[in-house]
C-alpha atoms as a PDB file:
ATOM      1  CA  UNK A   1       0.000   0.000   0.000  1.00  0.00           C
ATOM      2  CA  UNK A   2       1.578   3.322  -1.231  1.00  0.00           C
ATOM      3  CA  UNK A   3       2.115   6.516   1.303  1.00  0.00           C
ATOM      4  CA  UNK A   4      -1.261   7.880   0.009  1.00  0.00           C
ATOM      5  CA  UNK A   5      -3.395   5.387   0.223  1.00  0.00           C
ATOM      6  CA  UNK A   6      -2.191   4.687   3.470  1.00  0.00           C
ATOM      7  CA  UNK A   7      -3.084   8.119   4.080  1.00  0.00           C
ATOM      8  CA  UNK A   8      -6.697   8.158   2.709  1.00  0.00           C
ATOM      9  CA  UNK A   9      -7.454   5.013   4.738  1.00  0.00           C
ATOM     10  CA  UNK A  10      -6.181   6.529   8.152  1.00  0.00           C
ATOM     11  CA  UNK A  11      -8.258   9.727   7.399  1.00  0.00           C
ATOM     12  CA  UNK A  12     -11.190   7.374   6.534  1.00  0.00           C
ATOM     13  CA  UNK A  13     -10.790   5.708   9.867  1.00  0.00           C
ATOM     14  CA  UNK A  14     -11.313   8.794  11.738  1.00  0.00           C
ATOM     15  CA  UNK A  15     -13.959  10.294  10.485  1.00  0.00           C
ATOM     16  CA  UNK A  16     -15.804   6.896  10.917  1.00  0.00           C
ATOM     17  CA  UNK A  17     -14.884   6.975  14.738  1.00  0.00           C
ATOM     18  CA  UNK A  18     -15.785  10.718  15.007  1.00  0.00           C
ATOM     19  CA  UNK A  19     -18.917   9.626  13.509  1.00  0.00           C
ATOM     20  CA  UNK A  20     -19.721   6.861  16.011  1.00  0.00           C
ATOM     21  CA  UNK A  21     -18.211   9.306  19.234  1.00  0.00           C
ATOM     22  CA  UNK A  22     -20.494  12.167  17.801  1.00  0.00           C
ATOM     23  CA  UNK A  23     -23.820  11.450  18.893  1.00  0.00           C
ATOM     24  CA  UNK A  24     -22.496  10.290  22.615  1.00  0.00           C
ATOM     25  CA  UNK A  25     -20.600  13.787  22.825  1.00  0.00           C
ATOM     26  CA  UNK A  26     -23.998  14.994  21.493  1.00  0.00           C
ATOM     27  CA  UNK A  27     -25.598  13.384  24.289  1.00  0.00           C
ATOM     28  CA  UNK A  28     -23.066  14.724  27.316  1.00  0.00           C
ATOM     29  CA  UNK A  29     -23.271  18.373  25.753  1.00  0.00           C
ATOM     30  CA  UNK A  30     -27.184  18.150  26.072  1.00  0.00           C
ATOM     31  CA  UNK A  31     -27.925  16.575  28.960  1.00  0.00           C
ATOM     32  CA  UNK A  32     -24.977  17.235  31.213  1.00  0.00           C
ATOM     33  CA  UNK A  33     -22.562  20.060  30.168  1.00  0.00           C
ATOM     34  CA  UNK A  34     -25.949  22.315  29.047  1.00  0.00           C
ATOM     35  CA  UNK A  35     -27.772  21.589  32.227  1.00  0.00           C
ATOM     36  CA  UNK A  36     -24.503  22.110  34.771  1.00  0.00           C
ATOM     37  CA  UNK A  37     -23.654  25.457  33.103  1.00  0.00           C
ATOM     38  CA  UNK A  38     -27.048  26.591  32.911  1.00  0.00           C
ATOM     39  CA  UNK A  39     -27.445  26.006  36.737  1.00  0.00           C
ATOM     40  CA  UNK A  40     -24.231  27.834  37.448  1.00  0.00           C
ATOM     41  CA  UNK A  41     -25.771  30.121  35.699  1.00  0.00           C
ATOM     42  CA  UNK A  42     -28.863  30.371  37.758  1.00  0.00           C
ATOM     43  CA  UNK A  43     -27.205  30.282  40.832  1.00  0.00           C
ATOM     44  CA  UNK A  44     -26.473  33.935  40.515  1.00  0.00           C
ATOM     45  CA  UNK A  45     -29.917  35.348  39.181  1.00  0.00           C
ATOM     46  CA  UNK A  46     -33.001  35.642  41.041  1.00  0.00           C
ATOM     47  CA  UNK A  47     -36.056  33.810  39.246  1.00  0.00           C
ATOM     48  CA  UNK A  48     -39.492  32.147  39.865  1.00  0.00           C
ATOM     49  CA  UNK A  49     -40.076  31.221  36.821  1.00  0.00           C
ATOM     50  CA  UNK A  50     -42.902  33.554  36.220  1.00  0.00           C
ATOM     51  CA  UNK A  51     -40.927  37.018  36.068  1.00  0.00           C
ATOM     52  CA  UNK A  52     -37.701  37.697  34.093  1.00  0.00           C
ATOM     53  CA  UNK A  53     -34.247  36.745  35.773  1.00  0.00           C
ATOM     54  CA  UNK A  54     -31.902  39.767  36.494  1.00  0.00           C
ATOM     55  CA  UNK A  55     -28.121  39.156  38.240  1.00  0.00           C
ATOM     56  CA  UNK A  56     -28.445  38.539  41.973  1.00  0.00           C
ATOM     57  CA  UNK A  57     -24.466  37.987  41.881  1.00  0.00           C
ATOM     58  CA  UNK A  58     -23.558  35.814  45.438  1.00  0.00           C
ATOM     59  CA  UNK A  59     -26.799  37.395  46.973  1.00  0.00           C
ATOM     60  CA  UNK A  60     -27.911  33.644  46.644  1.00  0.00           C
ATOM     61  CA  UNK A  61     -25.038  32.160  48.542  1.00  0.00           C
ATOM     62  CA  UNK A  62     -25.483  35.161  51.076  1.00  0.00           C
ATOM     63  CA  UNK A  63     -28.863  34.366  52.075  1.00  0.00           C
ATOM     64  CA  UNK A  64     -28.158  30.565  52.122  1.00  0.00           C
ATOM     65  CA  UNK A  65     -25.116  31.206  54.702  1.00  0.00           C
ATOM     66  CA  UNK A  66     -27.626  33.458  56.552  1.00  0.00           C
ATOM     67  CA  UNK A  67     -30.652  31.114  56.096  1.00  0.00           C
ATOM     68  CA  UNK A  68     -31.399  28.725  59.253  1.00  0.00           C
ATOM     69  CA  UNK A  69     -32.819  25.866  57.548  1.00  0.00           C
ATOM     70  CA  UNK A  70     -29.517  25.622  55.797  1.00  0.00           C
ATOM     71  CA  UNK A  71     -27.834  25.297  59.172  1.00  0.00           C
ATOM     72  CA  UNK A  72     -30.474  22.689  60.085  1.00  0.00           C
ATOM     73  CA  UNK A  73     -30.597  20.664  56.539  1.00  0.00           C
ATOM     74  CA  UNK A  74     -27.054  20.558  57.088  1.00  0.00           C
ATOM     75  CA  UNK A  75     -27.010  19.118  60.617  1.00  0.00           C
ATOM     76  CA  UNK A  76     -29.660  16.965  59.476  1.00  0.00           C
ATOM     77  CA  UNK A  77     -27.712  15.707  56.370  1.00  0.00           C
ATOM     78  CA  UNK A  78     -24.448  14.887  58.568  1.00  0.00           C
ATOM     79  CA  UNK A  79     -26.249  12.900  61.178  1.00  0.00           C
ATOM     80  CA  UNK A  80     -28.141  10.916  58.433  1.00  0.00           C
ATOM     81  CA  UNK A  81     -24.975  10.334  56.688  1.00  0.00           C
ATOM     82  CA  UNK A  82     -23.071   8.585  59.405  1.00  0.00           C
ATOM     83  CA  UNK A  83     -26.155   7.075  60.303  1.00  0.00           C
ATOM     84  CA  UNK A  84     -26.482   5.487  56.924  1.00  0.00           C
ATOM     85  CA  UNK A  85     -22.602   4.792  56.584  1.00  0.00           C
ATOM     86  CA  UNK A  86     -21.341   3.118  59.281  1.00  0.00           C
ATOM     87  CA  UNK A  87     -24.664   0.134  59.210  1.00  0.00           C
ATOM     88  CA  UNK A  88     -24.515   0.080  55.200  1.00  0.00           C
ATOM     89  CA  UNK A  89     -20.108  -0.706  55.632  1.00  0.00           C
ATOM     90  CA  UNK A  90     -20.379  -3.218  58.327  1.00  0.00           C
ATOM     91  CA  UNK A  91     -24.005  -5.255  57.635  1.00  0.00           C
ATOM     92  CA  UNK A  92     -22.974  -5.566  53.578  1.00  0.00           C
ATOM     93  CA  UNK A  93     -19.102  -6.152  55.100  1.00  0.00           C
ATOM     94  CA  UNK A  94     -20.920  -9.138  56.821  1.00  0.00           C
ATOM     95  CA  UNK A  95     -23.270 -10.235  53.929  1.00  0.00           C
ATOM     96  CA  UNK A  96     -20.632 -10.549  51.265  1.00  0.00           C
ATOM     97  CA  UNK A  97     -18.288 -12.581  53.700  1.00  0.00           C
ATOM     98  CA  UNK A  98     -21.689 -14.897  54.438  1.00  0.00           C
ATOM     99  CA  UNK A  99     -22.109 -15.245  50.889  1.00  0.00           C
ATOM    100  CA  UNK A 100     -18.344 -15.486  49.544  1.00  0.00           C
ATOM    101  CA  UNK A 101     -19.203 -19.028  50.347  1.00  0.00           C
ATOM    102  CA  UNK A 102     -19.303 -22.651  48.242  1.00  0.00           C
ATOM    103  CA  UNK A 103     -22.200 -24.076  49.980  1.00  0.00           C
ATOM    104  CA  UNK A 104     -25.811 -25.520  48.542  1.00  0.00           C
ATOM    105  CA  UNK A 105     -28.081 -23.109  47.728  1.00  0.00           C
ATOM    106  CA  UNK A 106     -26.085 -20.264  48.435  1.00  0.00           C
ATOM    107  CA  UNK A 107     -27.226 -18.699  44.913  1.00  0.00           C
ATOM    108  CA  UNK A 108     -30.975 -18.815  46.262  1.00  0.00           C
ATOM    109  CA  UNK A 109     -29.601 -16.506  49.490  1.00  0.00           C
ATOM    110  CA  UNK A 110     -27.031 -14.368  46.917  1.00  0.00           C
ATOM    111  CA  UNK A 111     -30.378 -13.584  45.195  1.00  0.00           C
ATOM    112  CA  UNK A 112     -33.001 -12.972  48.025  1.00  0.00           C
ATOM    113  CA  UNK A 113     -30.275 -10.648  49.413  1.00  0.00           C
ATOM    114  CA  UNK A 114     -30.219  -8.589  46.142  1.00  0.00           C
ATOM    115  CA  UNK A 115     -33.626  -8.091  45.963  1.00  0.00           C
ATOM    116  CA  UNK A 116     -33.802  -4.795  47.402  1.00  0.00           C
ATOM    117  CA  UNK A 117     -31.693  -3.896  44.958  1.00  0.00           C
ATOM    118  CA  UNK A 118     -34.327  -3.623  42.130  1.00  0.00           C
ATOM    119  CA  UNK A 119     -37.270  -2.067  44.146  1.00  0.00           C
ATOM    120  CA  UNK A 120     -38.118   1.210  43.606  1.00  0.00           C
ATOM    121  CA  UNK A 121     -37.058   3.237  46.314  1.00  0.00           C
ATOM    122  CA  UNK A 122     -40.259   5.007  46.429  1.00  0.00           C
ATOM    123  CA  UNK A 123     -42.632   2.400  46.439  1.00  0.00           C
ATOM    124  CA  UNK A 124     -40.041   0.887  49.121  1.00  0.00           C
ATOM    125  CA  UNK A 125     -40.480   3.606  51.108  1.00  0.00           C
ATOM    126  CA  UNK A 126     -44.308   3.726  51.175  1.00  0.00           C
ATOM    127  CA  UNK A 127     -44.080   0.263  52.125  1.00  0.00           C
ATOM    128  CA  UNK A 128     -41.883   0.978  55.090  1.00  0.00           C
ATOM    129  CA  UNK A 129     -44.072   4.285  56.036  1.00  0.00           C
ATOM    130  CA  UNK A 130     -47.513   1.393  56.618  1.00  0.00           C
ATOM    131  CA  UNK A 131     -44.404  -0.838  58.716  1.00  0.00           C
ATOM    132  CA  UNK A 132     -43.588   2.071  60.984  1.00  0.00           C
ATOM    133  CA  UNK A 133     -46.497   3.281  61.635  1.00  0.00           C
ATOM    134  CA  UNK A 134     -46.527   3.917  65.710  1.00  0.00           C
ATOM    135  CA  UNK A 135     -49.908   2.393  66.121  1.00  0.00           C
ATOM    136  CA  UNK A 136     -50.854  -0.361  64.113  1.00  0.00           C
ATOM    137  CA  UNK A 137     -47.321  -1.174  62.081  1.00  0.00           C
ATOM    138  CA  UNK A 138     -45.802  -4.600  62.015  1.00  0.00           C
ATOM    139  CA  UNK A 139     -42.190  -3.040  63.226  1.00  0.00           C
ATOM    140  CA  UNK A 140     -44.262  -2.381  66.431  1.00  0.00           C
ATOM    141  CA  UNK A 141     -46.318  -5.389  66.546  1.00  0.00           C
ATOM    142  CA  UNK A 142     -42.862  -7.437  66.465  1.00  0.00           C
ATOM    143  CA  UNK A 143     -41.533  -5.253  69.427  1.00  0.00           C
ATOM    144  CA  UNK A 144     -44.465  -5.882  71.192  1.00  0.00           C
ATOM    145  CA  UNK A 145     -44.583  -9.416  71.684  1.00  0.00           C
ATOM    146  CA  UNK A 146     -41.225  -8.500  73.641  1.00  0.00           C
ATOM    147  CA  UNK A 147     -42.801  -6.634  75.607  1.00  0.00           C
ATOM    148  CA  UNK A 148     -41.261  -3.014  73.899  1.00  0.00           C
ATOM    149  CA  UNK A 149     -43.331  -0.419  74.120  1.00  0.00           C
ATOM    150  CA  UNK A 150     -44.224   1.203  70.272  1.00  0.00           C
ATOM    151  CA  UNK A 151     -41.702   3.121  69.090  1.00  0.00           C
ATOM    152  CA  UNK A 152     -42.455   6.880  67.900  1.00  0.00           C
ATOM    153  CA  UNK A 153     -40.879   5.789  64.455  1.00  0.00           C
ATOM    154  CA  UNK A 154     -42.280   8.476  62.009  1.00  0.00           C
ATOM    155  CA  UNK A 155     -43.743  10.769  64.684  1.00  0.00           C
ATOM    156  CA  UNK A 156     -41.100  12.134  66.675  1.00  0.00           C
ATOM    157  CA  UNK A 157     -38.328  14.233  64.861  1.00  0.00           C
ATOM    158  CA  UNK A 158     -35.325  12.684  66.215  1.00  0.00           C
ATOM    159  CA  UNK A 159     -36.830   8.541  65.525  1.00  0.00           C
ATOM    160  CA  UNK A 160     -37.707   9.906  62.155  1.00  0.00           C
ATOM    161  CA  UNK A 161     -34.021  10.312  61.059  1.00  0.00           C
ATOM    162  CA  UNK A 162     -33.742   7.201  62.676  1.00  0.00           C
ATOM    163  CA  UNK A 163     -36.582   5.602  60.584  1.00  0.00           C
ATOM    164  CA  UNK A 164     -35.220   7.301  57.502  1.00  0.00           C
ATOM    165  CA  UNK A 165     -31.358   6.046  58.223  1.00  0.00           C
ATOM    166  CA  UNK A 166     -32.893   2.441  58.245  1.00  0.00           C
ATOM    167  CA  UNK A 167     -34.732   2.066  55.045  1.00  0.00           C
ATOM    168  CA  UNK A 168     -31.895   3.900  53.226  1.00  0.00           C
ATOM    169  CA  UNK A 169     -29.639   0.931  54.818  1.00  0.00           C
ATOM    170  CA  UNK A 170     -31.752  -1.394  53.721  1.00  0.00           C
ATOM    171  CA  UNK A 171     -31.725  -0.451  50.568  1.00  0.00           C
ATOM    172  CA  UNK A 172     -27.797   0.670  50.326  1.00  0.00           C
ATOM    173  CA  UNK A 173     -26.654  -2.809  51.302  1.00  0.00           C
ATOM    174  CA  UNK A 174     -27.415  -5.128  48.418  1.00  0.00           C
ATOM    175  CA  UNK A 175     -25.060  -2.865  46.071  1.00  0.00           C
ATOM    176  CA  UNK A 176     -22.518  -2.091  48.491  1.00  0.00           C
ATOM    177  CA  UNK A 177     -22.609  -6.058  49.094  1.00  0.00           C
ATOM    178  CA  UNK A 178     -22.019  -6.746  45.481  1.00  0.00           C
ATOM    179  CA  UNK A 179     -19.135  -4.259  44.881  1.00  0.00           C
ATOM    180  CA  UNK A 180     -17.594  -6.222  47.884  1.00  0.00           C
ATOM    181  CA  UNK A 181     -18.323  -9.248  46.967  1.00  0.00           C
ATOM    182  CA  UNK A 182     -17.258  -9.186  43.499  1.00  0.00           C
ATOM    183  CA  UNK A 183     -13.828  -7.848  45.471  1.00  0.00           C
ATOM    184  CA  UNK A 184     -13.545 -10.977  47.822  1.00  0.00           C
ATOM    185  CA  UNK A 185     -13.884 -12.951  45.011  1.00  0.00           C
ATOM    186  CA  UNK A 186     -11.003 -12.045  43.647  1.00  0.00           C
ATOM    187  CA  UNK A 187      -8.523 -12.775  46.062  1.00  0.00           C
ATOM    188  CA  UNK A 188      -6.853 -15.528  45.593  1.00  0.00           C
ATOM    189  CA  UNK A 189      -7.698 -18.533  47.703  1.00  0.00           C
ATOM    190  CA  UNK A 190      -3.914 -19.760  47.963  1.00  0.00           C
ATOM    191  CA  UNK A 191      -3.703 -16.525  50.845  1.00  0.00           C
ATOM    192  CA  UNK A 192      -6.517 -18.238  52.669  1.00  0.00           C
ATOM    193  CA  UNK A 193      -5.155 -21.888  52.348  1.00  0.00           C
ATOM    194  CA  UNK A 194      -1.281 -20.102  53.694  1.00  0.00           C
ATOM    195  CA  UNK A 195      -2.699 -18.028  56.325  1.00  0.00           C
ATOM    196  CA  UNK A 196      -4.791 -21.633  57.395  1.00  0.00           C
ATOM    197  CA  UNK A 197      -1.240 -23.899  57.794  1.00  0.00           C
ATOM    198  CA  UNK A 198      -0.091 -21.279  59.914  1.00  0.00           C
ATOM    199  CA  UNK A 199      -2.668 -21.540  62.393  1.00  0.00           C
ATOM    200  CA  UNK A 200      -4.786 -18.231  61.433  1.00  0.00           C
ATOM    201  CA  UNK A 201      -8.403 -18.112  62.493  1.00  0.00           C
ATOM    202  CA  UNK A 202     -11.507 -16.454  60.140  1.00  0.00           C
ATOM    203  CA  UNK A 203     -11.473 -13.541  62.001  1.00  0.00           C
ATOM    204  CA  UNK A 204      -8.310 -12.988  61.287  1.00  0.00           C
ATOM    205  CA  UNK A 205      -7.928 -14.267  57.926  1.00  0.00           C
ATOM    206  CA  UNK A 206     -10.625 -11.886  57.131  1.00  0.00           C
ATOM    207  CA  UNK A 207      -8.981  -8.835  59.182  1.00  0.00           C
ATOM    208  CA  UNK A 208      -5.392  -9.399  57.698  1.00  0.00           C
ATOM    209  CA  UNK A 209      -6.272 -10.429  53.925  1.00  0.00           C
ATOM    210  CA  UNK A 210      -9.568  -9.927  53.045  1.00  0.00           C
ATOM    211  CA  UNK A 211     -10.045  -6.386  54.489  1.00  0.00           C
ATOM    212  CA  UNK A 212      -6.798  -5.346  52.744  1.00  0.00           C
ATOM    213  CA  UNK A 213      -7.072  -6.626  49.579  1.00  0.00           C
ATOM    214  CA  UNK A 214     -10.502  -5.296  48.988  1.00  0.00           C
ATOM    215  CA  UNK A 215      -9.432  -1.444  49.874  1.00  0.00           C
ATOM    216  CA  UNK A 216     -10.664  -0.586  46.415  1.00  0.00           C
ATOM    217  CA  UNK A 217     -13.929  -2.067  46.578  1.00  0.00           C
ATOM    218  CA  UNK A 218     -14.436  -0.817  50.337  1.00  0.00           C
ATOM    219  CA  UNK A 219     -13.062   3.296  49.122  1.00  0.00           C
ATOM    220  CA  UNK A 220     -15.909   2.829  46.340  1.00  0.00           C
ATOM    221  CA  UNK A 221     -18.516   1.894  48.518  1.00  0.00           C
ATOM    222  CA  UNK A 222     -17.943   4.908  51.084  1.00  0.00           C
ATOM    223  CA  UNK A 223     -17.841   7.367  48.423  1.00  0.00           C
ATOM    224  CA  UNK A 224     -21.188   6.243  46.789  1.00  0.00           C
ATOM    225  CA  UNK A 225     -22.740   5.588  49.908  1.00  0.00           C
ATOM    226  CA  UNK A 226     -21.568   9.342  50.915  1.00  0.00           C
ATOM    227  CA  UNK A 227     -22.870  10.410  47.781  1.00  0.00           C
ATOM    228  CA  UNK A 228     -26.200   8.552  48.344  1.00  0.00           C
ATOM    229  CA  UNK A 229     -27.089   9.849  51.368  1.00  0.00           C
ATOM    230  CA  UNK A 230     -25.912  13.404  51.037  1.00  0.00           C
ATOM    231  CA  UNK A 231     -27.992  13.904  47.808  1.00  0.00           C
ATOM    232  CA  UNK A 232     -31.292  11.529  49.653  1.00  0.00           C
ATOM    233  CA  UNK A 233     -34.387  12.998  48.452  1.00  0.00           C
ATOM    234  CA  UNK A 234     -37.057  10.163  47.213  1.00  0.00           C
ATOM    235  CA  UNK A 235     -37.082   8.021  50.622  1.00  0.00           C
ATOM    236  CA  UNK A 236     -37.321  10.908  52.473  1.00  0.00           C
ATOM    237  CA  UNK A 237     -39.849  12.448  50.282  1.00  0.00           C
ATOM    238  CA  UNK A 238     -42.105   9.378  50.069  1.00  0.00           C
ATOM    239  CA  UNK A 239     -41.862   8.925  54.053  1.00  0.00           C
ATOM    240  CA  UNK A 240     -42.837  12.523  55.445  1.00  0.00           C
ATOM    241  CA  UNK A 241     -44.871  13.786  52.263  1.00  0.00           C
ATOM    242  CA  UNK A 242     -42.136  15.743  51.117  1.00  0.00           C
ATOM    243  CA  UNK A 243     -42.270  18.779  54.265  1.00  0.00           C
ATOM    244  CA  UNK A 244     -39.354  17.455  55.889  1.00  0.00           C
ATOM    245  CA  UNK A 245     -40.792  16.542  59.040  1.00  0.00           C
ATOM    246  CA  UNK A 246     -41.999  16.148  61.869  1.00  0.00           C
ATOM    247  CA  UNK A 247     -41.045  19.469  62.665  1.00  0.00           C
ATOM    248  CA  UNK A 248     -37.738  19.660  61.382  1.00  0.00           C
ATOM    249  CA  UNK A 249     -36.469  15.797  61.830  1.00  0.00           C
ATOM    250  CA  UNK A 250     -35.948  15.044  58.732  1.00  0.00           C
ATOM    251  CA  UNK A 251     -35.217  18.489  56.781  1.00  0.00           C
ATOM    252  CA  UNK A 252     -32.749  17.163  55.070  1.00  0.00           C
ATOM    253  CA  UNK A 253     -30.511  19.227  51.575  1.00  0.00           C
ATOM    254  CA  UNK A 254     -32.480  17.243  49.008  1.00  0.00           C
ATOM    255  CA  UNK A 255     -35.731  18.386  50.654  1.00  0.00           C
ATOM    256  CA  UNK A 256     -34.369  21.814  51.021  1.00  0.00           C
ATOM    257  CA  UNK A 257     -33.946  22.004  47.274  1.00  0.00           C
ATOM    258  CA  UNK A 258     -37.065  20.498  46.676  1.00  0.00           C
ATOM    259  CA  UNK A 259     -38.581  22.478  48.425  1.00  0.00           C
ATOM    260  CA  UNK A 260     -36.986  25.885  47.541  1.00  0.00           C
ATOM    261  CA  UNK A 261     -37.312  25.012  43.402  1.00  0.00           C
ATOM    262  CA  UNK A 262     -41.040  23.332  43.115  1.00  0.00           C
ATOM    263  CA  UNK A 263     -42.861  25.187  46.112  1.00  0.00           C
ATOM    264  CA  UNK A 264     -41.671  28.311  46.550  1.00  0.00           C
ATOM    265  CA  UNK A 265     -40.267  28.890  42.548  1.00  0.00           C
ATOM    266  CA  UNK A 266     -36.726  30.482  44.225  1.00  0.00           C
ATOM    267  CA  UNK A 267     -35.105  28.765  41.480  1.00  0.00           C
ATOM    268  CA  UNK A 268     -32.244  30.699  41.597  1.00  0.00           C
ATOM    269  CA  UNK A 269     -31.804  29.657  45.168  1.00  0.00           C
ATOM    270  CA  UNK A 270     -32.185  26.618  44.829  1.00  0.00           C
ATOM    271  CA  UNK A 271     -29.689  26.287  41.951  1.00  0.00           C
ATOM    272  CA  UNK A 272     -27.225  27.772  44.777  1.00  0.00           C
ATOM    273  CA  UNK A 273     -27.860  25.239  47.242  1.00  0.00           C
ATOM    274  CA  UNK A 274     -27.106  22.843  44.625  1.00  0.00           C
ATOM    275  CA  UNK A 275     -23.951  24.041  43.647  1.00  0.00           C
ATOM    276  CA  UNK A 276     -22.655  24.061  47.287  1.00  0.00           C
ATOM    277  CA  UNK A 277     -24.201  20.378  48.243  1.00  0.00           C
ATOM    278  CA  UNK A 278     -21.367  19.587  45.102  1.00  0.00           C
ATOM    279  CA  UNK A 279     -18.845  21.414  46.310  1.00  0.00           C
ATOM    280  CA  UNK A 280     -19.546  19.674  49.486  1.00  0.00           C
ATOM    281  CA  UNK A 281     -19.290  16.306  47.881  1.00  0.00           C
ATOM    282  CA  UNK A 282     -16.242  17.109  45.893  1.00  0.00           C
ATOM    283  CA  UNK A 283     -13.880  18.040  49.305  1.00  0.00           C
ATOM    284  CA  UNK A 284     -15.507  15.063  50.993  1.00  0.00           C
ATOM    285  CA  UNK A 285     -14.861  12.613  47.913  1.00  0.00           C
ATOM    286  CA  UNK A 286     -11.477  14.156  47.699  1.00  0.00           C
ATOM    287  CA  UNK A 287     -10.274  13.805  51.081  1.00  0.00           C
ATOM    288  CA  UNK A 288     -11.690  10.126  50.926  1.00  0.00           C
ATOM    289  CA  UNK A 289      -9.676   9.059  47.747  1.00  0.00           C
ATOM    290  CA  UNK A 290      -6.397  10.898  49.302  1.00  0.00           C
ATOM    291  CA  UNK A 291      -7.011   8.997  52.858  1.00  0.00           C
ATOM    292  CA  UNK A 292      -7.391   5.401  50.683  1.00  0.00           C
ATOM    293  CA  UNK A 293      -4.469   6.652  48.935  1.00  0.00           C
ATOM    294  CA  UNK A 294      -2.127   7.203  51.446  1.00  0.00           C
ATOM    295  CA  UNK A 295      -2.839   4.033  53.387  1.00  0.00           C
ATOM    296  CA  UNK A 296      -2.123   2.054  50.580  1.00  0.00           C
ATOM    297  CA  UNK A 297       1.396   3.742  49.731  1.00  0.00           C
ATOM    298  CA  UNK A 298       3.736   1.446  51.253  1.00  0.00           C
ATOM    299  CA  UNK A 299       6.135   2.729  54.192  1.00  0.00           C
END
């Protein structure tokens, strides 16, 4: 093949790939880079979405520092976060070592264990509103044939963040449990068999090779499950109608945003609060991945 042809083909080449990468760039530029930059945009303009914008500059960001639901959505937010973190790492921790099993059957339990997985997190959560219902739910029922008295799950601000912290769990774990499981799987079983011969027990097999060697699969999980919870709006939505309450209990960002955009039109506002719940997420997802970073650098 001469110089030119070789040419013509390489040329041919890459306007065929440009042609297949052009309609996903498409895509991104629509419905991501357009909508990001046009809420940056917002966030400095005042607008209801009745009445013309005009240039607000940081008078948005002002009032949100100033504003004392922010203070509270923000408490709120942190103390559902940790809530939701520490049960979602240690119960799908225990699941995926339960099922990183060769026993019969085990595929049966590997698949009842992911069905929460698929539910809609609404309809999940409507489900779990009838459950936790202080008078008549079955959560209550249960305690009461052990002689617990019912529980104030979805009527007393701070068991509502409670409530709320335990159906987001119990829908967290089945992904966080296959990220980690698909992680123990991959170790390879010649540690297990060493660290046996010399006497090693499961606990700490799994404390001194399986924890380790699934750092990447455990950094992922925190940061999603971060993510998750920071940016929780449909659970919470579906399980106090969307006011945040009772009271204040669980005012939480995503229902701050809600409720700022869609009730009381401060779009502009709202578009502010959702610039600063990413910044938030960016410094917390940074210092995560440095952390996991620095512990696995070798001394």
């Amino acid at each position: 093949m001469t110089p030119r042809a070789r040419s013509a083909l390489a040329r041919r080449r890459a306007r065929a790939g440009v042609g297949f990468v052009a309609p996903n760039v498409a895509a991104v530029a629509v419905f991501l880079l357009f909508p990001l930059g046009f809420s940056l945009y917002l966030s400095f303009q005042r607008w209801d979405l009745f009445r013309p914008m005009y240039f607000a500059g940081l008078g948005n960001y002002r009032q949100l520092l100033r504003d004392p639901l922010f203070a509270i959505a923000l408490r709120n937010t942190a103390v559902f976060t940790v809530l939701t973190l520490v049960p979602t790492v240690i119960v799908s921790l225990a699941v995926a070592a339960a099922l990183n099993r060769k026993l019969p059957g085990i595929g049966l339990f590997r698949t009842l264990a992911f069905l929460p997985l698929v539910a809609s997190t609404v309809a999940m959560a409507v489900v779990w509103r009838f459950l936790l219902t202080t008078d008549d739910g079955a959560v209550n029922l249960i305690l009461g044939w052990f002689g617990v008295k019912p529980v104030p799950w979805l009527s007393d601000p701070a068991w509502a963040l409670v409530s709320l912290s335990l159906v987001t769990v119990w829908k967290s774990v089945p992904f966080a449990t296959v990220v980690l499981l698909a992680a123990m799987q991959g170790i390879p079983q010649t540690l297990y068999e060493a660290a046996r011969i010399d006497g090693a027990g499961p606990w700490r097999r799994f404390r001194s090779i399986t924890v380790p060697l699934i750092r990447g699969g455990l950094s992922f999980v925190l940061v999603i499950t971060i993510i998750n919870s920071v940016q929780a709006f449909d659970q919470a939505y579906a399980l106090t109608d969307g006011n945040g309450g009772p009271e204040t209990g669980t005012y939480v960002l995503g229902i701050m945003l809600f409720q700022n955009a869609f009730r009381f039109y401060e779009v502009g506002y709202a578009a502010a609060l959702a610039w600063v719940i990413f910044a938030l997420l960016l410094v917390v997802t940074l210092v995560q991945l440095w952390l996991s970073r620095r512990e696995a650098e070798p001394w």
